[in-house]
C-alpha atoms as a PDB file:
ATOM      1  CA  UNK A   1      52.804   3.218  -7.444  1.00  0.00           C
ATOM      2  CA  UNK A   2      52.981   2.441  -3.675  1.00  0.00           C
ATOM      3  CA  UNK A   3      55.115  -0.086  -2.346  1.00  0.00           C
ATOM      4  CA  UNK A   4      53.453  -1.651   0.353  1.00  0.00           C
ATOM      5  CA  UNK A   5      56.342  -1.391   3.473  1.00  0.00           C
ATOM      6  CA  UNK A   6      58.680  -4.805   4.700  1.00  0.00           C
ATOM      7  CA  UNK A   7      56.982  -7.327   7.514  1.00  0.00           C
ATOM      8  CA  UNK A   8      60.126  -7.203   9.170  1.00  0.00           C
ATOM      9  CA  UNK A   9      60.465  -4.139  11.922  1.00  0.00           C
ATOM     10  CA  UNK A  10      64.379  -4.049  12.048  1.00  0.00           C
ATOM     11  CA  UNK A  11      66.278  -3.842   8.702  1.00  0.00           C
ATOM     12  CA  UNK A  12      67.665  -6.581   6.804  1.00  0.00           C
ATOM     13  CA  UNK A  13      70.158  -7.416   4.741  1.00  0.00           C
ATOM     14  CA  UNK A  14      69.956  -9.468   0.801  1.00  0.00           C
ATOM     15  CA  UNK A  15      72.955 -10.726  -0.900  1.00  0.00           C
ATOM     16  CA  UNK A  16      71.704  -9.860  -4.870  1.00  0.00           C
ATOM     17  CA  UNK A  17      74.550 -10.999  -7.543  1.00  0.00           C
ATOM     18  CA  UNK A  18      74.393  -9.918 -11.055  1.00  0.00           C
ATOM     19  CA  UNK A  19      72.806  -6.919  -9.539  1.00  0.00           C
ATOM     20  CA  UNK A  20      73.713  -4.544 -12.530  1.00  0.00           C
ATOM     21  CA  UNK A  21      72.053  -6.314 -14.955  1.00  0.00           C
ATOM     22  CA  UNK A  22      68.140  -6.006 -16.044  1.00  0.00           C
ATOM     23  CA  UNK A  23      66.532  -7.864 -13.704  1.00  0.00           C
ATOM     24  CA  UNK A  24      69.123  -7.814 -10.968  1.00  0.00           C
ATOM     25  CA  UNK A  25      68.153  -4.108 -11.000  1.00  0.00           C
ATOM     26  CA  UNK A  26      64.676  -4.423 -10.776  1.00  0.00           C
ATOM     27  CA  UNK A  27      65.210  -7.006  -7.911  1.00  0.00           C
ATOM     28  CA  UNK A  28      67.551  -4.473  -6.483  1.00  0.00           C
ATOM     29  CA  UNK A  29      64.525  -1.557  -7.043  1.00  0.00           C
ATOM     30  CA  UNK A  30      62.060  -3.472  -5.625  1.00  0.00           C
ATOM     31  CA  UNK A  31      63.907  -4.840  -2.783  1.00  0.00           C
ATOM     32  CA  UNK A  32      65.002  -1.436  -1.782  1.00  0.00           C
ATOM     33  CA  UNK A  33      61.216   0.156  -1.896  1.00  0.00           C
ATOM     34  CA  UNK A  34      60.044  -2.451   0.806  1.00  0.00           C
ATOM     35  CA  UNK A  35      62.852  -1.523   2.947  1.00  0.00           C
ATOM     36  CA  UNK A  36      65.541  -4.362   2.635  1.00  0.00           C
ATOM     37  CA  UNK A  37      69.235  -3.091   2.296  1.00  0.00           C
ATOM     38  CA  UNK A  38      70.782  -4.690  -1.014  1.00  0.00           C
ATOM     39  CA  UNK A  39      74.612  -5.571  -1.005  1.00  0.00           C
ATOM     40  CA  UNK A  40      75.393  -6.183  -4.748  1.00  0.00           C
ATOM     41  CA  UNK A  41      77.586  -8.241  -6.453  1.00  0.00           C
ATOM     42  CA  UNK A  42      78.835  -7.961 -10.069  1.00  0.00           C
ATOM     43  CA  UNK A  43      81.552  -7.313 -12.609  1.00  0.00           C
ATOM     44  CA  UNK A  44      79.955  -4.249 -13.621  1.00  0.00           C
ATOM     45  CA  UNK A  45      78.749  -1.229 -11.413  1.00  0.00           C
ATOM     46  CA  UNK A  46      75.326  -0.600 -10.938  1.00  0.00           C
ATOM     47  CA  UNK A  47      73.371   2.484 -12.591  1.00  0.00           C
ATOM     48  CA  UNK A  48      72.049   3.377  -9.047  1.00  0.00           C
ATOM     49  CA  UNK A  49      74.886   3.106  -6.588  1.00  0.00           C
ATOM     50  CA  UNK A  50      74.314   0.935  -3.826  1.00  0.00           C
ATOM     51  CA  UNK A  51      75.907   1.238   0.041  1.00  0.00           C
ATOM     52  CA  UNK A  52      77.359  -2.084  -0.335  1.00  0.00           C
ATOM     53  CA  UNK A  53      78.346  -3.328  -3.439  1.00  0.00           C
ATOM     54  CA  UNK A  54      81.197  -5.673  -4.078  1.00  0.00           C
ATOM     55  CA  UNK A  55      82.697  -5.871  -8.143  1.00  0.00           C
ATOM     56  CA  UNK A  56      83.521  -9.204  -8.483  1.00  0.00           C
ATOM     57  CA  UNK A  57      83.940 -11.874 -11.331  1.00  0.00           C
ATOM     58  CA  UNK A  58      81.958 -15.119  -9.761  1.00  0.00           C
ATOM     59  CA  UNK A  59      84.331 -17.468 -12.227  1.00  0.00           C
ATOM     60  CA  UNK A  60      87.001 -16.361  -9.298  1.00  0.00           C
ATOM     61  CA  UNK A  61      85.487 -16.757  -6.017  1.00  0.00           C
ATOM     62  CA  UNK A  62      86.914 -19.711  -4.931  1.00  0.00           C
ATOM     63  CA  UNK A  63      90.268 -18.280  -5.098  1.00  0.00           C
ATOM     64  CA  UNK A  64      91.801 -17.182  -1.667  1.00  0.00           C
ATOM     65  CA  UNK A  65      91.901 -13.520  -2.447  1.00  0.00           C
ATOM     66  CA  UNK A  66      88.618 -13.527  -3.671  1.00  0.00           C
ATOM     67  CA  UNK A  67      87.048 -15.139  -0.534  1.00  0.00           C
ATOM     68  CA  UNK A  68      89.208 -12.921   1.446  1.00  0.00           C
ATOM     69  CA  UNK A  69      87.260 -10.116  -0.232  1.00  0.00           C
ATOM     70  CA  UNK A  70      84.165 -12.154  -0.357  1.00  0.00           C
ATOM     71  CA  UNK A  71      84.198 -12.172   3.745  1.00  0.00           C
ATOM     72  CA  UNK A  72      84.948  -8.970   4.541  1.00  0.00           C
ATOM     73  CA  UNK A  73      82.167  -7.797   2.219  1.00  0.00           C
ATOM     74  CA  UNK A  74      79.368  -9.791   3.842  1.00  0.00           C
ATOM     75  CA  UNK A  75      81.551  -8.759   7.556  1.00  0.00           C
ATOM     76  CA  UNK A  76      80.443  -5.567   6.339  1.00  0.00           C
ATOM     77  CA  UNK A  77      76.689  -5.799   5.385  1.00  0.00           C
ATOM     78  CA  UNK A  78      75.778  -8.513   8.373  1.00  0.00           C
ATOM     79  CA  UNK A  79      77.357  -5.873  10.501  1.00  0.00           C
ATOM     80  CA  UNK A  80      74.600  -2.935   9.545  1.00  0.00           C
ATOM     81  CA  UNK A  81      71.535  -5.061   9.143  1.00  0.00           C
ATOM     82  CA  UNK A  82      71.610  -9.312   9.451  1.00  0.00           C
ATOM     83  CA  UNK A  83      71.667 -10.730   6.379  1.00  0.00           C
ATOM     84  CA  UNK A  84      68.812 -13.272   6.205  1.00  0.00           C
ATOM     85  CA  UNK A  85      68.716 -13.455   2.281  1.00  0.00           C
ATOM     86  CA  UNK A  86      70.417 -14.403  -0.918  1.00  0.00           C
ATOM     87  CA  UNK A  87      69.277 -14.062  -4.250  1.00  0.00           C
ATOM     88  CA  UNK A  88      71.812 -15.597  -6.698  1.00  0.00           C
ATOM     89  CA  UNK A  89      70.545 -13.759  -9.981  1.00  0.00           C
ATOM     90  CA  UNK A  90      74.080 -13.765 -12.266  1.00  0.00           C
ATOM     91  CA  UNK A  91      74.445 -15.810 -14.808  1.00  0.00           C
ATOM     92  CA  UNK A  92      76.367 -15.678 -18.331  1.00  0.00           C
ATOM     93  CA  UNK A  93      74.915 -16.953 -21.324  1.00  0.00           C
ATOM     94  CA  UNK A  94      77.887 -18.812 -23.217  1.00  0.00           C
ATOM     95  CA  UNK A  95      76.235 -20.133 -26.656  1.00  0.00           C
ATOM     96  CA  UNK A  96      77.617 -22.785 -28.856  1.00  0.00           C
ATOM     97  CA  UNK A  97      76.244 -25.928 -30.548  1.00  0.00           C
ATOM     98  CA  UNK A  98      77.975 -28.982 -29.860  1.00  0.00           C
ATOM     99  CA  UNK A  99      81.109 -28.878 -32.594  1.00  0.00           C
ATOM    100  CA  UNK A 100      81.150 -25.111 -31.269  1.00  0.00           C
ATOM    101  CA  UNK A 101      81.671 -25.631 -27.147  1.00  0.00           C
ATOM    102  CA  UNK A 102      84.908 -25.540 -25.831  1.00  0.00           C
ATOM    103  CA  UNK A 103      85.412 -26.978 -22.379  1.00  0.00           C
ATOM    104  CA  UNK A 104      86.775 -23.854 -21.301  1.00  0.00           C
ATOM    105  CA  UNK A 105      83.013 -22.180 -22.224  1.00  0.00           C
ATOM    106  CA  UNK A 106      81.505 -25.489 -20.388  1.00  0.00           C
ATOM    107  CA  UNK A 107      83.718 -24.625 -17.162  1.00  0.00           C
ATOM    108  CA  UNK A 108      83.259 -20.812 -17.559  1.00  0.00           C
ATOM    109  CA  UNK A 109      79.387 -21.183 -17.661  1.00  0.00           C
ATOM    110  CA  UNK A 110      79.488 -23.541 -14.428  1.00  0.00           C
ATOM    111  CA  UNK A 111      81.620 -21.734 -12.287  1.00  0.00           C
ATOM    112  CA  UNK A 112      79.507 -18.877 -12.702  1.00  0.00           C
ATOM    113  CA  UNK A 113      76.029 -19.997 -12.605  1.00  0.00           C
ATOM    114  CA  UNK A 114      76.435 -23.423 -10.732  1.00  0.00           C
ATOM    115  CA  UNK A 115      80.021 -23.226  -8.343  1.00  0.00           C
ATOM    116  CA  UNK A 116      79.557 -19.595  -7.523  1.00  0.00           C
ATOM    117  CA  UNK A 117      75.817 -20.014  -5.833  1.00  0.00           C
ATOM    118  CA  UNK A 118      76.911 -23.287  -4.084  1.00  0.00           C
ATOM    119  CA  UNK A 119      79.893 -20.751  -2.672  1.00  0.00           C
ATOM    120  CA  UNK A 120      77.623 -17.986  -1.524  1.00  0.00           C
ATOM    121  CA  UNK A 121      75.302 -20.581   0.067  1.00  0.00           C
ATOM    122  CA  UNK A 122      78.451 -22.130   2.459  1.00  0.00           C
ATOM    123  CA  UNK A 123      79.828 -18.276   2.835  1.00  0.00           C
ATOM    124  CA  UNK A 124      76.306 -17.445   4.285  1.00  0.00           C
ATOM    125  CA  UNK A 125      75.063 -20.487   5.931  1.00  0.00           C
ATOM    126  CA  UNK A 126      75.269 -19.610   9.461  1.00  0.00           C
ATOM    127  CA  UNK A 127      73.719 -15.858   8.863  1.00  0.00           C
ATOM    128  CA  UNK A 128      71.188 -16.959   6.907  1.00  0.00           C
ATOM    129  CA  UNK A 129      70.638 -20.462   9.717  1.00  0.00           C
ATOM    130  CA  UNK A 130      69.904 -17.647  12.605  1.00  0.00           C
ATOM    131  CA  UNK A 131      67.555 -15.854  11.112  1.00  0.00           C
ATOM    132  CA  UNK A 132      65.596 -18.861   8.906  1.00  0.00           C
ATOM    133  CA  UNK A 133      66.661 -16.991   6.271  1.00  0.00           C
ATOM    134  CA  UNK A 134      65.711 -17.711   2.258  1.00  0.00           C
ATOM    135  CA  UNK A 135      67.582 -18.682  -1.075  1.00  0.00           C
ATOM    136  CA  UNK A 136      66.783 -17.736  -4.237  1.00  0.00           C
ATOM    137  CA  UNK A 137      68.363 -19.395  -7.438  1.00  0.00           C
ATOM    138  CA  UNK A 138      67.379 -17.598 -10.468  1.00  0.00           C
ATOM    139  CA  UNK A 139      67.661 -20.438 -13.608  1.00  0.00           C
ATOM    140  CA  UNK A 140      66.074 -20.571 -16.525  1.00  0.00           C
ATOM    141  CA  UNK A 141      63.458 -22.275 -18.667  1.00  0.00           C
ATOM    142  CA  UNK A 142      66.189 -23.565 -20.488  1.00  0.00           C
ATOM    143  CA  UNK A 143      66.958 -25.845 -17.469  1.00  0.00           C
ATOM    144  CA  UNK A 144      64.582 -27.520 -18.395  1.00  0.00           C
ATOM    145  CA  UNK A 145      63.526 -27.195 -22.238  1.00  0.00           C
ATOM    146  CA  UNK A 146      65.748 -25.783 -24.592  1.00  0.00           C
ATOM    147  CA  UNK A 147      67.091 -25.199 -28.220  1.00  0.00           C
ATOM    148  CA  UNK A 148      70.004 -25.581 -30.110  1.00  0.00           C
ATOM    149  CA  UNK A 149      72.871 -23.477 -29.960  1.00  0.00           C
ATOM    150  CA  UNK A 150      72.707 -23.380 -26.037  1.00  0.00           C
ATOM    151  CA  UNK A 151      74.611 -26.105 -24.929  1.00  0.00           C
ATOM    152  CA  UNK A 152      76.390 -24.720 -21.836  1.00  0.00           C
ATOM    153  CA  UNK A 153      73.984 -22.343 -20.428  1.00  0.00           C
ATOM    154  CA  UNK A 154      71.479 -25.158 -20.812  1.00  0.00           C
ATOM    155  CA  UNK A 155      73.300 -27.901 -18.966  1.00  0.00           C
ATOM    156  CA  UNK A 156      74.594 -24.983 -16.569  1.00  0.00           C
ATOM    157  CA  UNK A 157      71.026 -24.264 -15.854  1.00  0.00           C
ATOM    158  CA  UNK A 158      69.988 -27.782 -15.530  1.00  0.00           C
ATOM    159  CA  UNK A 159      72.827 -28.536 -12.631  1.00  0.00           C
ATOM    160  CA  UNK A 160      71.499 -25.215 -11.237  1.00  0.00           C
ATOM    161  CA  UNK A 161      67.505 -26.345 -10.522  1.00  0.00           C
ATOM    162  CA  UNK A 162      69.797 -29.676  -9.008  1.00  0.00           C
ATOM    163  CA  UNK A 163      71.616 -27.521  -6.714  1.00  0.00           C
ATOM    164  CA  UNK A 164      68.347 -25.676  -5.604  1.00  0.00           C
ATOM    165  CA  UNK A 165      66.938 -29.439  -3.944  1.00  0.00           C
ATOM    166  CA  UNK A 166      69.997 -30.596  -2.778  1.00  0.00           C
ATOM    167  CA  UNK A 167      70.546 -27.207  -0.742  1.00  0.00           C
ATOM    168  CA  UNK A 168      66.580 -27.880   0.299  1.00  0.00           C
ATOM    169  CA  UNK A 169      67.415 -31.202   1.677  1.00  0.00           C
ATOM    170  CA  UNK A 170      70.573 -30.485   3.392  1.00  0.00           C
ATOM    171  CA  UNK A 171      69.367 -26.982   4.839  1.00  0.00           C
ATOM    172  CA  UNK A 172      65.395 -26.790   4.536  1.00  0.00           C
ATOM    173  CA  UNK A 173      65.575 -27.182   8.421  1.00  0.00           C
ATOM    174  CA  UNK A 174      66.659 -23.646   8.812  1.00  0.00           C
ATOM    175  CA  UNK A 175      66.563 -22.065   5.177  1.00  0.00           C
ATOM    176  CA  UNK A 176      64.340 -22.353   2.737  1.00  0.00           C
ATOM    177  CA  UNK A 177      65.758 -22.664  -0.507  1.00  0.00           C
ATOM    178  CA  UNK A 178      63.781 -22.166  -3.888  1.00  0.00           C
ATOM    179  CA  UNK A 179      64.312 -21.878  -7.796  1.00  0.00           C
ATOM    180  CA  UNK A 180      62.649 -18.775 -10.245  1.00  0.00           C
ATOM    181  CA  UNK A 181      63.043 -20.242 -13.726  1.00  0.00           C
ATOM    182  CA  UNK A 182      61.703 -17.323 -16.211  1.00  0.00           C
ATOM    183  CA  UNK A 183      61.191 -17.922 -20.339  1.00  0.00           C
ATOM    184  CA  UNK A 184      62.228 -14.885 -22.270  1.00  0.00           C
ATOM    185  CA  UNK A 185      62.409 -11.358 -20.172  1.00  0.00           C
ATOM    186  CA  UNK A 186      62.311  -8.276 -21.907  1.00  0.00           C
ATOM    187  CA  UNK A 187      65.830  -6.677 -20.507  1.00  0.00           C
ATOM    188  CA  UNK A 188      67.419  -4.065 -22.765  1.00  0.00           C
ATOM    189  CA  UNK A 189      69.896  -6.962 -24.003  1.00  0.00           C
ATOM    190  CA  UNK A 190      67.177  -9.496 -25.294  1.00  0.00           C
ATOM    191  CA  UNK A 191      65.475  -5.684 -26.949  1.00  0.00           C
ATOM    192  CA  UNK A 192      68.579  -4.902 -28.420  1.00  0.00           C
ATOM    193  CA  UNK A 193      68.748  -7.912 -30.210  1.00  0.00           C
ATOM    194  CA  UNK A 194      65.380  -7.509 -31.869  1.00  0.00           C
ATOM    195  CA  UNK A 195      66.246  -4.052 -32.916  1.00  0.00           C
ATOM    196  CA  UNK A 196      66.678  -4.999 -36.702  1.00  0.00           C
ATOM    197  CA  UNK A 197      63.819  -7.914 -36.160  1.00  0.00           C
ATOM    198  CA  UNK A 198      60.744  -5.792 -34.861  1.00  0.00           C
ATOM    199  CA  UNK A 199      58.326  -8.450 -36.235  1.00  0.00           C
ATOM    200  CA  UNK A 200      60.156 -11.584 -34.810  1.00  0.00           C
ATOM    201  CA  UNK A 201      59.308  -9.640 -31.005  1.00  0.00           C
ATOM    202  CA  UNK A 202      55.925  -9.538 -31.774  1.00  0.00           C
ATOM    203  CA  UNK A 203      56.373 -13.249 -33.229  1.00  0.00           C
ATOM    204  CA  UNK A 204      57.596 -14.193 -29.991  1.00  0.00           C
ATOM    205  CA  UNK A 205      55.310 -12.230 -27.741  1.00  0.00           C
ATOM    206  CA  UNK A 206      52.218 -13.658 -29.031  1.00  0.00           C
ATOM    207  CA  UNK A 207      53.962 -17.239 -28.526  1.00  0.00           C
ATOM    208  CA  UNK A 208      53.325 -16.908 -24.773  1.00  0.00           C
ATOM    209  CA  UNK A 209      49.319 -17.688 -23.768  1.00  0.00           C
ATOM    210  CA  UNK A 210      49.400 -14.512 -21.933  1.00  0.00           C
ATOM    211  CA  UNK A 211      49.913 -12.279 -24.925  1.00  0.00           C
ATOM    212  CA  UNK A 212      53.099 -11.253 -23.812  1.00  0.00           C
ATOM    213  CA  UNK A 213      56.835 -11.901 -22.575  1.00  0.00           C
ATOM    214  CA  UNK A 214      57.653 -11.653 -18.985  1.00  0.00           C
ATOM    215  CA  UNK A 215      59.624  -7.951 -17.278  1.00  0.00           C
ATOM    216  CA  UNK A 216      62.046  -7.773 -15.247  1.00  0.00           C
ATOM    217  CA  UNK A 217      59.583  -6.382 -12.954  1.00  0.00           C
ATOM    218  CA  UNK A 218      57.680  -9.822 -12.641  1.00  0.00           C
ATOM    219  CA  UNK A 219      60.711 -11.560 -11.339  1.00  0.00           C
ATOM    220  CA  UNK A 220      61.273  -8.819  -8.813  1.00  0.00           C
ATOM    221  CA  UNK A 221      57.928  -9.430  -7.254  1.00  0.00           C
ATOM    222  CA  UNK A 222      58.190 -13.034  -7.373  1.00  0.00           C
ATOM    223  CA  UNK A 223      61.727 -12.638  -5.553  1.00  0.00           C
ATOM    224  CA  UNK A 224      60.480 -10.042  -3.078  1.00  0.00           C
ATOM    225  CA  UNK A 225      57.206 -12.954  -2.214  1.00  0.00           C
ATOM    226  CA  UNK A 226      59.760 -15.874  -1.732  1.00  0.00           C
ATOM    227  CA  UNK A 227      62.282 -14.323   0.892  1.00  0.00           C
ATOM    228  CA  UNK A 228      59.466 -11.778   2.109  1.00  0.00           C
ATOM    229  CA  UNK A 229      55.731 -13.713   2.483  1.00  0.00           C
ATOM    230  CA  UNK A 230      55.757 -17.547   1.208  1.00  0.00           C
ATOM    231  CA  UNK A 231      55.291 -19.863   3.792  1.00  0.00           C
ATOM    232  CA  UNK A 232      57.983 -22.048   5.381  1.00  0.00           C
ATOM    233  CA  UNK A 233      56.815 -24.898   3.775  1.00  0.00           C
ATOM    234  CA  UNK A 234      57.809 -23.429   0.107  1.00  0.00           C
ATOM    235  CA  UNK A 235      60.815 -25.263   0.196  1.00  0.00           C
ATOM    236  CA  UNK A 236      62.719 -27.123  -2.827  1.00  0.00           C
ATOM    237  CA  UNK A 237      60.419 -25.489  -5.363  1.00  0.00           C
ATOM    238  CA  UNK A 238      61.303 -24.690  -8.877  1.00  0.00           C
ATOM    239  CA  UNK A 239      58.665 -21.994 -10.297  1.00  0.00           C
ATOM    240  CA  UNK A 240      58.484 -21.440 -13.640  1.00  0.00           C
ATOM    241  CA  UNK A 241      57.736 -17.577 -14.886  1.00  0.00           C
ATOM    242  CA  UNK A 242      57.015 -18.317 -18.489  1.00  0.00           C
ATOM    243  CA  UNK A 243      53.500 -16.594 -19.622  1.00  0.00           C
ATOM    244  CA  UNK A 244      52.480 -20.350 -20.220  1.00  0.00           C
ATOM    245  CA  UNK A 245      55.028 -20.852 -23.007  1.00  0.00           C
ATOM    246  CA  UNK A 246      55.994 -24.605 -21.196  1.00  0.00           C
ATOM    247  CA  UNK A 247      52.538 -25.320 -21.799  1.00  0.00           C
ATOM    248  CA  UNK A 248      52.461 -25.295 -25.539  1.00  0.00           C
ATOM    249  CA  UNK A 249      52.503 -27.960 -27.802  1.00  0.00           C
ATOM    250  CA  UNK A 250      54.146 -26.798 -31.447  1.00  0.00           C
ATOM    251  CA  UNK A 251      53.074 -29.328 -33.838  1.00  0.00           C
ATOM    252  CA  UNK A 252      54.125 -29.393 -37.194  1.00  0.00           C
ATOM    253  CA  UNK A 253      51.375 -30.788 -38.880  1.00  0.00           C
ATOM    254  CA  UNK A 254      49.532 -27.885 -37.997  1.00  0.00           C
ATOM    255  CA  UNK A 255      51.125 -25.207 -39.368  1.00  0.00           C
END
C-alpha cells in the first residue's frame, strides 16, 4: 500500500511516547511513511530503531535529572526538524478492584498517564506555539465507561480526557489539543491474553456493530489526520474509536 506523502514541504518533528508498544508502533510506522521524523519515548526499546529515541520511565520525569535528560532530548530533535507535534500514547494499565488498589498503584497510574502528558505539554509549549502545532492524548473508552477490576486506569483515564480541555482552553489559541479514546485494540498483549480463550475473541469481536475490534493501524490513521489534515477548529475534542461498542445497550432481560 501507498502512503500518500506529508502536506508539509520541510520535515517535522513528533514527540510519540510509549512508542514501543502496539500501537505506539504503528503510530510510529505510519508517521514515518508520510515523512514526519519520530523521536520516541519509552521504557523499552523499539523493534525498529528510531534516530531519536529517549528510554525513559514517565513515573520519573518530573525529577531534575530526568528533565535534564528530557531537554536535551527534545534540544536534539527540534534541532534537525521543528517539532510541531506530540502524541502522548503511554499508558500502564494498573488493575485492582477497590479492596485491591493501593495508593501507590493510584499514584503510579497518574503519574504516568495523567502528570507525565501535562509535563510534555509545558516542556514543548513554545515549539509546538511557533509552529500551531497539535496534541494528541491517547485515553481510553474506559474514561468514560468501564468495568470492575479497573479502578486506577479508569479514573487515570478519566483525569486524562480532563486534561485534554483544559490544555484546549488554555492553549487552543496556538495548539490544538485533542483526545483518541479507542475500546479494545487488537495489540499482541490483548491477543496473548485470549490465547487459551479463542471463543471469548470472537465473543468480543462480534460485540462491536462493526463486526470487529479496532487495530492498531486505525489509531495510527486517526493520529496521522489530527496533527496532519483536521481543521484548526478541531480543538478540545474527545473521539471515540470503538466499532460502535458505546452505542450498545446490554439488557438483561433480553438475553
Amino acid at each position: 500500500m501507498v502512503m500518500p506523502a506529508s502536506r508539509f514541504q520541510a520535515p517535522r518533528s513528533v514527540i510519540l511516547t510509549g512508542v514501543s508498544g502496539g500501537i505506539g508502533r504503528a503510530i510510529s510506522s505510519r508517521l514515518m511513511a508520510s515523512g514526519w521524523i519520530v523521536a520516541g519515548i519509552d521504557t523499552v526499546n523499539p523493534e525498529s530503531p528510531l534516530e531519536h529515541f529517549l528510554p525513559m520511565d514517565l513515573a520519573d520525569i518530573a525529577k531534575p535529572d530526568e528533565q535534564a535528560a528530557l531537554q536535551a532530548f527534545l534540544g536534539k530533535v527540534d534541532a534537525q526538524a521543528p517539532i510541531t507535534a506530540l502524541v502522548n500514547n503511554a499508558a500502564v494499565q494498573e488493575l485492582g478492584t477497590f479492596d485491591e488498589v493501593s495508593a501507590e498503584m493510584l499514584n503510579r497510574s497518574f503519574a504516568v498517564n495523567v502528570t507525565a502528558p501535562f509535563v510534555l505539554a509545558q516542556c514543548l509549549h513554545d515549539r509546538l506555539a511557533r509552529h500551531q502545532g497539535s496534541i494528541i492524548n491517547i485515553g481510553s473508552i474506559h474514561g468514560e465507561q468501564t468495568k470492575k477490576g479497573f479502578l486506577p486506569y479508569s479514573v487515570s483515564k478519566s483525569a486524562l480526557r480532563g486534561l485534554t480541555r483544559a490544555l484546549a482552553i488554555e492553549l487552543g489559541q496556538s495548539i490544538k489539543v485533542n483526545s483518541i479514546e479507542p475500546a479494545a485494540i487488537a495489540t499482541e498483549m490483548l491477543k496473548q491474553g485470549f490465547e487459551n480463550h479463542p471463543g471469548k475473541l470472537k465473543d468480543l469481536n462480534a460485540l462491536h456493530p462493526t463486526g470487529r475490534i479496532g487495530t492498531p493501524q486505525d489509531i495510527a490513521e486517526l493520529v496521522r489526520y489530527l496533527i496532519e489534515d483536521a481543521p484548526a477548529f478541531l480543538n478540545g475534542s474527545i473521539i471515540g474509536v470503538d466499532g460502535g461498542i458505546s452505542s450498545v445497550l446490554h439488557d438483561p432481560q433480553s438475553l
